[in-house]
C-alpha atoms as a PDB file:
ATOM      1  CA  UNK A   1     242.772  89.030 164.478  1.00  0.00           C
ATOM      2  CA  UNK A   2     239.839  90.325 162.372  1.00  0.00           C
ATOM      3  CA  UNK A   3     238.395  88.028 159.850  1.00  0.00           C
ATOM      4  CA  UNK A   4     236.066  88.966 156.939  1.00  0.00           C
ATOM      5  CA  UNK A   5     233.890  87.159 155.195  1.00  0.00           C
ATOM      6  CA  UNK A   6     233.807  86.654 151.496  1.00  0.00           C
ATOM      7  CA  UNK A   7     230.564  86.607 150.200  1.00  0.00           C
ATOM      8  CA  UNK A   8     230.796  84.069 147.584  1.00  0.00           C
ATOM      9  CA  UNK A   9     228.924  84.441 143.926  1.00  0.00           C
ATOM     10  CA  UNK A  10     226.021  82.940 143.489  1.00  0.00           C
ATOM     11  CA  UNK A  11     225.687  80.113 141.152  1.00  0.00           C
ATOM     12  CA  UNK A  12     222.811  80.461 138.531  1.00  0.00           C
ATOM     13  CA  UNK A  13     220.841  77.619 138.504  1.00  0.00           C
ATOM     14  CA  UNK A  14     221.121  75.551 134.519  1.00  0.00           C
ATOM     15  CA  UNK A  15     217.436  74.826 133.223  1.00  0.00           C
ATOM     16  CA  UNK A  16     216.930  71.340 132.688  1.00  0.00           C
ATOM     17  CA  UNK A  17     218.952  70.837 128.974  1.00  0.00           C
ATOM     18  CA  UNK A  18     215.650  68.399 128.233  1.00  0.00           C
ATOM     19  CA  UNK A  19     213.083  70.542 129.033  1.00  0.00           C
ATOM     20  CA  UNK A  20     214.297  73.557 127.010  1.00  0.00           C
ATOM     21  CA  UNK A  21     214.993  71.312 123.669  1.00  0.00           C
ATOM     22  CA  UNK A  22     211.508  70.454 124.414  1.00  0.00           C
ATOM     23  CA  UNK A  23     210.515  73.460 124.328  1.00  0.00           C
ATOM     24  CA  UNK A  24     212.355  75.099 121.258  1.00  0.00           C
ATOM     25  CA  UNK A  25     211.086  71.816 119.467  1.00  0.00           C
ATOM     26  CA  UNK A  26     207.450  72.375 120.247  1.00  0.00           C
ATOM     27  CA  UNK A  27     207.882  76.313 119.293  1.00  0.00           C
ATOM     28  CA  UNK A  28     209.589  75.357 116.133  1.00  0.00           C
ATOM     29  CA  UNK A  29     207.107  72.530 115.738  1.00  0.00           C
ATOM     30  CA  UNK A  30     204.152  74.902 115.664  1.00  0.00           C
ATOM     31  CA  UNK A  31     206.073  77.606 113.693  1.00  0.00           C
ATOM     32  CA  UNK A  32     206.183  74.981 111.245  1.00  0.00           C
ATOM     33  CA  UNK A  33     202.829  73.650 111.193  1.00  0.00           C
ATOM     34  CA  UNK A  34     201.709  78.117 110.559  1.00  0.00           C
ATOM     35  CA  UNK A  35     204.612  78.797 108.240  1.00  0.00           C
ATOM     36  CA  UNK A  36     204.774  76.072 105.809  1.00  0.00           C
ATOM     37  CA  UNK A  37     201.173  76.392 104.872  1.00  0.00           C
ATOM     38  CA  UNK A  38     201.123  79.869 104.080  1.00  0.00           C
ATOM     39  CA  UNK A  39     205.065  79.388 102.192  1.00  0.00           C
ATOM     40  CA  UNK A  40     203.417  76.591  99.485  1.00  0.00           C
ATOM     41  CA  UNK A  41     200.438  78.549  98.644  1.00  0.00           C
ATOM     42  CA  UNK A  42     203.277  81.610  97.735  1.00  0.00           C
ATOM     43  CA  UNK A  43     205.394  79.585  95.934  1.00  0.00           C
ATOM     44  CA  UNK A  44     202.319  77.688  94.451  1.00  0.00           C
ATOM     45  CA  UNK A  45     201.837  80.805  92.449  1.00  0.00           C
ATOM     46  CA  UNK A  46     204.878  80.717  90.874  1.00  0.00           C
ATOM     47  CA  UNK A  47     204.497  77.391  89.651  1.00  0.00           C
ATOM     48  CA  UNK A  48     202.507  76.142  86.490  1.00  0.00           C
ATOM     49  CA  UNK A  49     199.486  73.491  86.877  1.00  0.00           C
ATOM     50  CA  UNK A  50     201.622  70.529  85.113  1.00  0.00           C
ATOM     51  CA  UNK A  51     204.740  71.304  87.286  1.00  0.00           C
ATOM     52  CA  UNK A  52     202.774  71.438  90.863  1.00  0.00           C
ATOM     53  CA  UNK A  53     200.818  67.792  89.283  1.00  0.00           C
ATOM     54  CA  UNK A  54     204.169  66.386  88.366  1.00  0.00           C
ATOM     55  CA  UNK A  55     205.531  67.399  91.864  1.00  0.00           C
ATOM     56  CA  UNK A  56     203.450  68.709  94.358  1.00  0.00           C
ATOM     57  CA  UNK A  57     205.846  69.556  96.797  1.00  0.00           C
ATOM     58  CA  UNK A  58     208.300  70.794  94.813  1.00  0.00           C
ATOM     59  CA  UNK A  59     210.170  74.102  94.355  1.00  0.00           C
ATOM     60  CA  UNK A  60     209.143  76.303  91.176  1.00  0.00           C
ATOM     61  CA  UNK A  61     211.612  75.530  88.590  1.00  0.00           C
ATOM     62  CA  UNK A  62     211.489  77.700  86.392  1.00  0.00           C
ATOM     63  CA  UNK A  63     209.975  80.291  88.544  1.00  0.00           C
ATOM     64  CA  UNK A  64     206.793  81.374  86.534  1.00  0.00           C
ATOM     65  CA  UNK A  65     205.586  85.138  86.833  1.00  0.00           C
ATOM     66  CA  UNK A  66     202.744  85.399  84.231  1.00  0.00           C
ATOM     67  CA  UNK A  67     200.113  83.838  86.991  1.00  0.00           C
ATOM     68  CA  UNK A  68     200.567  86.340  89.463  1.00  0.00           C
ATOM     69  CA  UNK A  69     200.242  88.989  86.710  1.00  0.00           C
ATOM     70  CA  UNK A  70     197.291  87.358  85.243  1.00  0.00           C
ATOM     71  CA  UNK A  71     195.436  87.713  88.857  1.00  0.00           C
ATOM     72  CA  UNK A  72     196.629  91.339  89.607  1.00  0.00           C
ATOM     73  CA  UNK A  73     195.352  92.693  86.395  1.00  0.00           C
ATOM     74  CA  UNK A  74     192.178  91.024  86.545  1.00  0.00           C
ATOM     75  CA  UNK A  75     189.323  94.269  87.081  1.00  0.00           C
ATOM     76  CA  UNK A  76     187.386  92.555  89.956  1.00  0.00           C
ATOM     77  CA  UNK A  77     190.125  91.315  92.014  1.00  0.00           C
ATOM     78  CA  UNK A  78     191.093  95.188  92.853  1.00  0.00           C
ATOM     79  CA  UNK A  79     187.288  95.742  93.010  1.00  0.00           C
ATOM     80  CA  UNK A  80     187.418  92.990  95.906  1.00  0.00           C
ATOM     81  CA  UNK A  81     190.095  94.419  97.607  1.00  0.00           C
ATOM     82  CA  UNK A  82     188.241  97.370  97.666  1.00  0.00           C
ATOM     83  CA  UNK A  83     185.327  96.298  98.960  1.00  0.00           C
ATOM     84  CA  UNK A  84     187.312  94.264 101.909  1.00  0.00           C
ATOM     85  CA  UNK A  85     189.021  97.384 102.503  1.00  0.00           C
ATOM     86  CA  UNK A  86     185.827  99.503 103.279  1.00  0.00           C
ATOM     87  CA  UNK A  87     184.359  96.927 105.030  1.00  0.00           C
ATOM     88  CA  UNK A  88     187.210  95.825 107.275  1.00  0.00           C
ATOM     89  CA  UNK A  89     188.146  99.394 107.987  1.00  0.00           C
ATOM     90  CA  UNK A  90     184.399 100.153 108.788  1.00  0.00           C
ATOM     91  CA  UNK A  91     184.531  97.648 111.240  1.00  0.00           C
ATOM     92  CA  UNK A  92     187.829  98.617 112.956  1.00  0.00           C
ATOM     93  CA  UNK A  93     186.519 102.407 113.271  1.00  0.00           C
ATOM     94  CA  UNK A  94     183.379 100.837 114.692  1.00  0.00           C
ATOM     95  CA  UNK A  95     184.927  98.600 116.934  1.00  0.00           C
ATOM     96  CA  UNK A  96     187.539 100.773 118.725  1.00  0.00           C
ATOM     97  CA  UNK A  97     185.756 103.789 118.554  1.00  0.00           C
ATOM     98  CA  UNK A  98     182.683 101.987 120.928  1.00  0.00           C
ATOM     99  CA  UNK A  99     185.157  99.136 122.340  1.00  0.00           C
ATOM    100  CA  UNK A 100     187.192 102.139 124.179  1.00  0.00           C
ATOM    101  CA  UNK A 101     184.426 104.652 125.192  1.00  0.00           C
ATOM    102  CA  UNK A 102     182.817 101.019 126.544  1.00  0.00           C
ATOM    103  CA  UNK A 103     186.039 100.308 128.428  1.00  0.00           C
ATOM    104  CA  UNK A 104     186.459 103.550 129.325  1.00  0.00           C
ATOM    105  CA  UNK A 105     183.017 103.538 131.210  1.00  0.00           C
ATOM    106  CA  UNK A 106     183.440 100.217 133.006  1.00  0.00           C
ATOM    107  CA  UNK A 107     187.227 100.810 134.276  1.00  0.00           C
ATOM    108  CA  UNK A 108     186.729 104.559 135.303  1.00  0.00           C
ATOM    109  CA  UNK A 109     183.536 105.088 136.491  1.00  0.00           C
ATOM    110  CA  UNK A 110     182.039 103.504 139.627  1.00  0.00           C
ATOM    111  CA  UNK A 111     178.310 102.548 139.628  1.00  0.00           C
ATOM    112  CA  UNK A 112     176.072  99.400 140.624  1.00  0.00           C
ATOM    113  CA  UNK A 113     176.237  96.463 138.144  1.00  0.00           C
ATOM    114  CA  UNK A 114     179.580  98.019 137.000  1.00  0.00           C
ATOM    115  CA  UNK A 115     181.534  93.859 137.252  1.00  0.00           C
ATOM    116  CA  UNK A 116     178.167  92.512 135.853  1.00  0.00           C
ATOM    117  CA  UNK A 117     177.900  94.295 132.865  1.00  0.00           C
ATOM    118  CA  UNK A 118     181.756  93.925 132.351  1.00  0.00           C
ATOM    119  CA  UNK A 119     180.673  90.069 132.983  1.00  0.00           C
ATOM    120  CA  UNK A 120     177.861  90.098 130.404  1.00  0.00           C
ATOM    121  CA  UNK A 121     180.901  91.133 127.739  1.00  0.00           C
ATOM    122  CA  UNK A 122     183.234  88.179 128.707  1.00  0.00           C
ATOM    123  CA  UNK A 123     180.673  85.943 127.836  1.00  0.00           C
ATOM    124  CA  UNK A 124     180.290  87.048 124.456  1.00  0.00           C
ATOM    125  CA  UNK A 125     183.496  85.129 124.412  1.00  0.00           C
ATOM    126  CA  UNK A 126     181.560  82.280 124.830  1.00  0.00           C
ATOM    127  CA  UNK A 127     179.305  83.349 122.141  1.00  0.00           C
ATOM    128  CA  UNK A 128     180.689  81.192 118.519  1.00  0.00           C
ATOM    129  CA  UNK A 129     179.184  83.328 116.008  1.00  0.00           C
ATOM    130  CA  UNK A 130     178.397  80.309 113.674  1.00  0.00           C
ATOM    131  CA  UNK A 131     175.363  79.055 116.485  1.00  0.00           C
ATOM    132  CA  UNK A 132     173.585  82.525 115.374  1.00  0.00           C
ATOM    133  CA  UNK A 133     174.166  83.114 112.067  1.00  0.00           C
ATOM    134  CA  UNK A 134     170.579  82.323 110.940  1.00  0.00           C
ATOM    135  CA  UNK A 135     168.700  84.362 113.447  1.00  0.00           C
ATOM    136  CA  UNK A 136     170.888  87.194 112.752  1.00  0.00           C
ATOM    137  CA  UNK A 137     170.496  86.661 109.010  1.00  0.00           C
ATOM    138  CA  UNK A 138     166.807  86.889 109.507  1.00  0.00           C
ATOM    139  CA  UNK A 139     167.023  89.612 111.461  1.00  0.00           C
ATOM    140  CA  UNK A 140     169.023  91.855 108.676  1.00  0.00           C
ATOM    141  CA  UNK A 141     166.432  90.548 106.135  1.00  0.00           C
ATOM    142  CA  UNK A 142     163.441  92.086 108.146  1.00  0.00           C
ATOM    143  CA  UNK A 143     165.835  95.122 108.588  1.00  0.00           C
ATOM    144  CA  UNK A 144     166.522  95.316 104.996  1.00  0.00           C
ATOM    145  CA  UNK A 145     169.988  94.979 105.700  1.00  0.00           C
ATOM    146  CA  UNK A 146     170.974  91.800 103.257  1.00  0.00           C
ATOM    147  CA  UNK A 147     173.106  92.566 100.229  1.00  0.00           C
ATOM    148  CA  UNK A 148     174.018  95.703 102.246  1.00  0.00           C
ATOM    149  CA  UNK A 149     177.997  96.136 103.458  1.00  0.00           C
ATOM    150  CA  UNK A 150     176.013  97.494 106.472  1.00  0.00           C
ATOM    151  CA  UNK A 151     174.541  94.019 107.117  1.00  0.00           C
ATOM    152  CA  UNK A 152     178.301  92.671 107.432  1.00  0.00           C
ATOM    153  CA  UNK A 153     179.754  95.678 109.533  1.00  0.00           C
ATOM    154  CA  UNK A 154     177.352  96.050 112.125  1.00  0.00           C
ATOM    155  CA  UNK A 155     177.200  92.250 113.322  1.00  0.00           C
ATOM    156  CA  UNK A 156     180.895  92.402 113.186  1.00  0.00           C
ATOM    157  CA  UNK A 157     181.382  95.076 115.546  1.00  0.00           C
ATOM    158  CA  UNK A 158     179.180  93.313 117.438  1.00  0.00           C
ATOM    159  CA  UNK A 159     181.085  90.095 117.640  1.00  0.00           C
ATOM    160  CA  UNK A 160     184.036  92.039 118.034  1.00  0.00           C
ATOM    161  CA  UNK A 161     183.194  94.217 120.964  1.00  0.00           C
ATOM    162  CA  UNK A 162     183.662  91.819 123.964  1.00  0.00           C
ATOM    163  CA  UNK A 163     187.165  91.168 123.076  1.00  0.00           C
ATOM    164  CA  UNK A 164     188.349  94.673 122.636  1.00  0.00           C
ATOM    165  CA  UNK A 165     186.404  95.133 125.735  1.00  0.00           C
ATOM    166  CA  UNK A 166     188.069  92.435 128.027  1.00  0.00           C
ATOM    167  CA  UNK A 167     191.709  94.114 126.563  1.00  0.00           C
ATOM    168  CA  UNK A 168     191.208  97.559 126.718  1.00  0.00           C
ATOM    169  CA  UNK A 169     189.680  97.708 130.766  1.00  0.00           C
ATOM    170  CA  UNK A 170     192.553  95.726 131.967  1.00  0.00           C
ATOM    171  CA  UNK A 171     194.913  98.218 130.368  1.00  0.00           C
ATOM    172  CA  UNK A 172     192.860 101.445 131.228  1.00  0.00           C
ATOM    173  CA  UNK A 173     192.651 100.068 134.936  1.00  0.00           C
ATOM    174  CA  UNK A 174     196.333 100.429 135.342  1.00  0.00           C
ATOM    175  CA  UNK A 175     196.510 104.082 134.331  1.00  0.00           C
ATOM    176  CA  UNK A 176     197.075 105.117 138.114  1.00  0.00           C
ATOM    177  CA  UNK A 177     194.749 107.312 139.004  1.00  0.00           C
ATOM    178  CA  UNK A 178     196.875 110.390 140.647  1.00  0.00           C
ATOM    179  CA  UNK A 179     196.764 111.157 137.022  1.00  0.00           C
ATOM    180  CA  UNK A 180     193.266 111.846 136.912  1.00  0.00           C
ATOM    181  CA  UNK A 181     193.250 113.673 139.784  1.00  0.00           C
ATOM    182  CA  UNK A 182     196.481 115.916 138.573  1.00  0.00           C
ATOM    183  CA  UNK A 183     193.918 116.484 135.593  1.00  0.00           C
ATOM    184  CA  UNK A 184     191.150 117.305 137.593  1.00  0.00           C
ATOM    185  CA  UNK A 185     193.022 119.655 139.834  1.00  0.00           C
ATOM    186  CA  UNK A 186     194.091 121.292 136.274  1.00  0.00           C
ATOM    187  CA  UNK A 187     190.128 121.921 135.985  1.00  0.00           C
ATOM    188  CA  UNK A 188     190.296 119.009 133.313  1.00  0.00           C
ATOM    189  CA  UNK A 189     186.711 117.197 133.110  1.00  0.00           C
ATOM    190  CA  UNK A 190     186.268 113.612 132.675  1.00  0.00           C
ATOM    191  CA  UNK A 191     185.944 113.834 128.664  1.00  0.00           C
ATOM    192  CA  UNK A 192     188.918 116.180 128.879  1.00  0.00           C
ATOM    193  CA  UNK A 193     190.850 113.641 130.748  1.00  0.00           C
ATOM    194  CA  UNK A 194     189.991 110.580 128.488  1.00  0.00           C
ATOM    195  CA  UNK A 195     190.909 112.597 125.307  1.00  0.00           C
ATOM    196  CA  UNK A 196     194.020 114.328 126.102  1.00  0.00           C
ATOM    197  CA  UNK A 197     195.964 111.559 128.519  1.00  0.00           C
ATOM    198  CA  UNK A 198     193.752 108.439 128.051  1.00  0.00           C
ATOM    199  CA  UNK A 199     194.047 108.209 124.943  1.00  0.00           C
ATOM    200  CA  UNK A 200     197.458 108.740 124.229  1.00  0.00           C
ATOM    201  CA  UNK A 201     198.558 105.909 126.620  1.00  0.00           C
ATOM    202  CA  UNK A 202     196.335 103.639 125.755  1.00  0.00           C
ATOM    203  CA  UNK A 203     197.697 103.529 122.183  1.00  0.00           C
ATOM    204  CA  UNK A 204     199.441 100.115 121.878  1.00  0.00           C
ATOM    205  CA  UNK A 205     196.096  98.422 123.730  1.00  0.00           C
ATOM    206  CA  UNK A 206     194.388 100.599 120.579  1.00  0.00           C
ATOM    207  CA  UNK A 207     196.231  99.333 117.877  1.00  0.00           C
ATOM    208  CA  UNK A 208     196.306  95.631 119.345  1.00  0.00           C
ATOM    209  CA  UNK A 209     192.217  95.765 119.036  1.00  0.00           C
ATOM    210  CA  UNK A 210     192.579  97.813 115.675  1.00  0.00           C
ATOM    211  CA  UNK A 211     194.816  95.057 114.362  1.00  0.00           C
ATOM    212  CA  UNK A 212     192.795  91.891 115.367  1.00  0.00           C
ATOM    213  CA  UNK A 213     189.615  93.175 114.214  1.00  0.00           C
ATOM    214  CA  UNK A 214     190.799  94.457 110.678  1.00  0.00           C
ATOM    215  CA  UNK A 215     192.534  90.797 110.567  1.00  0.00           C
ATOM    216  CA  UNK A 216     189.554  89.145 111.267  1.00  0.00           C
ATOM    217  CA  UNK A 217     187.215  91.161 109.269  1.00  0.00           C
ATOM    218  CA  UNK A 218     189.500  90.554 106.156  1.00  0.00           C
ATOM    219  CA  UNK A 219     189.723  86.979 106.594  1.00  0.00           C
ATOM    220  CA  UNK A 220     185.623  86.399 107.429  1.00  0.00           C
ATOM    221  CA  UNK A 221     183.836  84.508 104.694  1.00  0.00           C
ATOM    222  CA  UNK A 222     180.583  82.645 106.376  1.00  0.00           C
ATOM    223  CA  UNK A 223     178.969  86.273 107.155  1.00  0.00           C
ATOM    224  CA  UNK A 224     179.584  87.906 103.983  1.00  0.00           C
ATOM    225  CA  UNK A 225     178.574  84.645 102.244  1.00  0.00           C
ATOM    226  CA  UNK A 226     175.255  84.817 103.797  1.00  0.00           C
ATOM    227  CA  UNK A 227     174.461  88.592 103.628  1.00  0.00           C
ATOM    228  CA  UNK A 228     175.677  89.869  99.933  1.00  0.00           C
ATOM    229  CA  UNK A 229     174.122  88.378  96.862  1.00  0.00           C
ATOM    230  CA  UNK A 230     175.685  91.184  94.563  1.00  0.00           C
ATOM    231  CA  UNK A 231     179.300  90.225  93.302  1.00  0.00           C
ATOM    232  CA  UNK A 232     180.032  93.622  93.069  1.00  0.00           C
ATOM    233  CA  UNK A 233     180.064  93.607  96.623  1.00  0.00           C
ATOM    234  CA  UNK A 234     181.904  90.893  97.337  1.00  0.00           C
ATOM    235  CA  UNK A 235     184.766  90.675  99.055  1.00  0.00           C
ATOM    236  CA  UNK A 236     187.903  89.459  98.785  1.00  0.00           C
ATOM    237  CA  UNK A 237     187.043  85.640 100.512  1.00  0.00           C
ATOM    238  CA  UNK A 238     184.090  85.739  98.646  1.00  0.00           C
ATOM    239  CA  UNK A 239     186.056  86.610  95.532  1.00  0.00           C
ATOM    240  CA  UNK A 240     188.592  83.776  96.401  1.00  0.00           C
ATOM    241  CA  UNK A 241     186.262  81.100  96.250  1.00  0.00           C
ATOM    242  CA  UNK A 242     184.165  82.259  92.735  1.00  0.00           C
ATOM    243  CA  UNK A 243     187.918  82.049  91.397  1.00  0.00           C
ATOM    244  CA  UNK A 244     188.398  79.016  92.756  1.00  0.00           C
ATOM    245  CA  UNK A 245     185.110  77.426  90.714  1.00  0.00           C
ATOM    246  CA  UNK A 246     186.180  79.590  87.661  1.00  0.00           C
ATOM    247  CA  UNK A 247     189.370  78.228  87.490  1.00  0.00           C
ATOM    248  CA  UNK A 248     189.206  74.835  89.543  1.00  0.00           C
ATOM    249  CA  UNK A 249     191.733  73.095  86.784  1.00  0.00           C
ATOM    250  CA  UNK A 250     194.009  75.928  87.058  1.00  0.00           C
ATOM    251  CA  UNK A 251     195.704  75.244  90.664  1.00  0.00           C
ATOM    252  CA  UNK A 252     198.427  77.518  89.771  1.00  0.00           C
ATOM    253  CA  UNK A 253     196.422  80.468  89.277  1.00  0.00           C
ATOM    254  CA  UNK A 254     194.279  79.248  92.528  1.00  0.00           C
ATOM    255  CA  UNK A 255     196.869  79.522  94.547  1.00  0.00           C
ATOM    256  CA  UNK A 256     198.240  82.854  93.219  1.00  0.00           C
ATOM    257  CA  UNK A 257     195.130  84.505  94.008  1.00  0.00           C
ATOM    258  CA  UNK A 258     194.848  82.811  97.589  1.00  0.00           C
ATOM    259  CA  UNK A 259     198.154  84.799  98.197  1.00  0.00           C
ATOM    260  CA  UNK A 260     197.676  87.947  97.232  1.00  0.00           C
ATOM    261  CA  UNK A 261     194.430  88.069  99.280  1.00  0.00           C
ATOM    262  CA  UNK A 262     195.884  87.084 102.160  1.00  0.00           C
ATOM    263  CA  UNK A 263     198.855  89.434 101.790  1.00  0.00           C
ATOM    264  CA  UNK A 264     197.610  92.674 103.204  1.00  0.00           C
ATOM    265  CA  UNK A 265     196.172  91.737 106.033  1.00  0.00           C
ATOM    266  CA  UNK A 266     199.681  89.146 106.791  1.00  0.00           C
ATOM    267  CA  UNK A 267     201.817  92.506 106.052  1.00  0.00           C
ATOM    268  CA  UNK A 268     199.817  94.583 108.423  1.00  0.00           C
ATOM    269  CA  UNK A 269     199.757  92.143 110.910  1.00  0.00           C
ATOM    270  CA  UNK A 270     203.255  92.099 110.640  1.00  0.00           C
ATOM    271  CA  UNK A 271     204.242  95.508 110.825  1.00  0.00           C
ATOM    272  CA  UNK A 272     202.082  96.255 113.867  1.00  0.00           C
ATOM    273  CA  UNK A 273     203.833  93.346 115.769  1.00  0.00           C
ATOM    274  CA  UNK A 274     205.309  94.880 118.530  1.00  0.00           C
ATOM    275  CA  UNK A 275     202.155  97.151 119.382  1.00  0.00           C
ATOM    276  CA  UNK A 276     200.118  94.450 119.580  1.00  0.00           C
ATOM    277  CA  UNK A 277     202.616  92.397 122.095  1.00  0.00           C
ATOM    278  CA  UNK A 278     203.105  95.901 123.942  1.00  0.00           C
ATOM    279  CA  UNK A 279     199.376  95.909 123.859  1.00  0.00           C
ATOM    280  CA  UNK A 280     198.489  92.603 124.954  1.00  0.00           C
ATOM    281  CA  UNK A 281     201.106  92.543 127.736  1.00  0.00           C
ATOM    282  CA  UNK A 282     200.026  95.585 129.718  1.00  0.00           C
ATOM    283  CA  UNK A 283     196.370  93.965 128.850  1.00  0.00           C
ATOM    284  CA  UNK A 284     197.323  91.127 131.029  1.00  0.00           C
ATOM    285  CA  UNK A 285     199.336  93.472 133.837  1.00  0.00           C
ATOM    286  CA  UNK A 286     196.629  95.480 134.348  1.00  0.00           C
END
C-alpha cells in the first residue's frame, strides 16, 4: 500500500503582542512630540492674544481670520519669501548639480585615492557648521561677500555637498554596469552615458537631495543672520524673528507668521514624500 505524505502548512510565527504595542507607542509617541508642535503654532494663528492668555492650550473659539490676513498682506513678508525662494533654490541647483557630477566621478570612475576622497566627504558629516561660522564669516568679509545672497549660497552648498554625496554614490553604484557597456557598445561616451541613462534613474536619489537641501536652506537662520545686514535681503527666518520683536505682545499674530513661513517648505516636503523614501532606500541598497 502506497502512502503519501501531507505536507502540512506552515504556521506563521505571532510577534510578541508586547513588543509591537511598544513599538506603535513609541512611533505614535514621537509622531506626537513632531506633530503637536507644528498643530498649536497653526491654530495659534487663528486665535486672538486675550483668548491664547486666557487659555493657552485651548482650541480657537471663535476661529479668528483677520491675523492671518494681516500677515499675508503685509509688503515685506512676500518680499521675504522671495528672497528665501532665490536663495534656497540657488542652493538646491548648486548642490545637485556638483553633488551628482561629484558622485558620479567617485562611483564610476576608477583611480588612486578614489575611497579616500569619498572618505574626506563623509567626514564633512562630522563637520557642525556652528564650530566655523566665524572663520567662514571672516573669510566672506575679506571676499566681499557679506550682505551678499552669494555669501549665504555658496557656504551652503558647501555644507550640503557631503550628504548628497554619501546618497547619491551608493545609489549610482548599483546601476549595474552591463548598462554602461550596452551604451558604450552603442558608441555612447561616458558624458553620453551619464546624461541620457544616469540621469534618468537616478531621479528619486535626485529629488531626495533636492528636497533636503531646499528644506534646510529655508529653515537656516544662524548663516543668514551673520552674513546680511540689509533687511531687504532678508529672509524669511530672518523676517520671522524682526516680527517677532515688532510685535512681541501680539502672540497671535507671532504665531500666524511662524506658520505661514514654515508652510512651503512643510508642503513640499510633503508632496515629494515618496521620492525621497524611494530615494533614500535604494541609497542604502546600493
Amino acid at each position: 500500500m502506497a502512502t503519501h505524505a501531507v505536507a502540512l502548512p506552515r504556521r506563521r510565527r505571532r510577534g510578541n503582542p508586547w513588543t509591537s504595542a511598544l513599538t506603535y507607542g513609541l512611533a505614535l509617541a514621537v509622531a506626537g512630540v513632531s506633530i503637536v508642535p507644528v498643530v498649536y503654532v497653526i491654530l495659534g494663528g487663528f486665535r486672538t492674544a486675550g483668548q491664547i492668555a486666557a487659555n493657552p492650550a485651548g482650541l480657537p473659539n471663535p476661529w479668528v481670520f483677520d491675523t492671518y490676513l494681516r500677515v499675508i498682506s503685509a509688503g515685506r513678508f512676500w518680499r521675504y519669501v522671495g528672497n528665501s525662494t532665490f536663495v534656497a533654490l540657488g542652493t538646491t541647483l548648486g548642490v545637485v548639480v556638483l553633488g551628482v557630477c561629484a558622485a558620479f566621478a567617485l562611483s564610476r570612475y576608477r583611480f588612486r585615492g578614489r575611497e579616500m576622497l569619498y572618505t574626506y566627504f563623509v567626514l564633512g558629516l562630522l563637520f557642525p557648521a556652528a564650530a566655523g561660522i566665524l572663520p567662514l564669516y571672516l573669510l566672506l568679509r575679506d571676499l566681499s561677500l557679506d550682505n551678499n545672497w552669494a555669501g549665504v549660497i555658496l557656504p551652503q552648498i558647501a555644507y550640503g555637498l557631503p550628504l548628497t554625496i554619501v546618497i547619491l554614490r551608493p545609489f549610482l553604484l548599483a546601476i549595474p554596469n552591463e548598462l554602461e557597456d550596452a551604451a558604450m557598445i552603442d558608441g555612447s561616451s561616458k558624458i553620453g552615458f551619464f546624461w541620457r541613462i544616469l540621469l534618468p534613474l537616478s531621479r528619486p536619489a535626485l529629488v531626495t537631495v533636492g528636497v533636503i537641501t531646499f528644506v534646510a536652506s529655508w529653515n537656516a537662520f544662524l548663516l543668514p543672520m551673520l552674513i546680511l545686514n540689509n533687511q531687504n535681503l532678508y529672509t524669511l527666518p530672518l523676517g520671522v524673528q524682526q516680527f517677532q520683536g515688532q510685535y512681541s505682545s501680539d502672540t497671535a499674530a507671532i504665531l500666524a507668521y511662524t506658520s505661514l513661513s514654515m508652510m512651503p517648505a512643510l508642503l513640499f516636503f510633503l508632496f515629494a514624500e515618496r521620492q525621497i523614501v524611494g530615494g533614500l532606500t535604494g541609497a542604502v541598497k546600493g
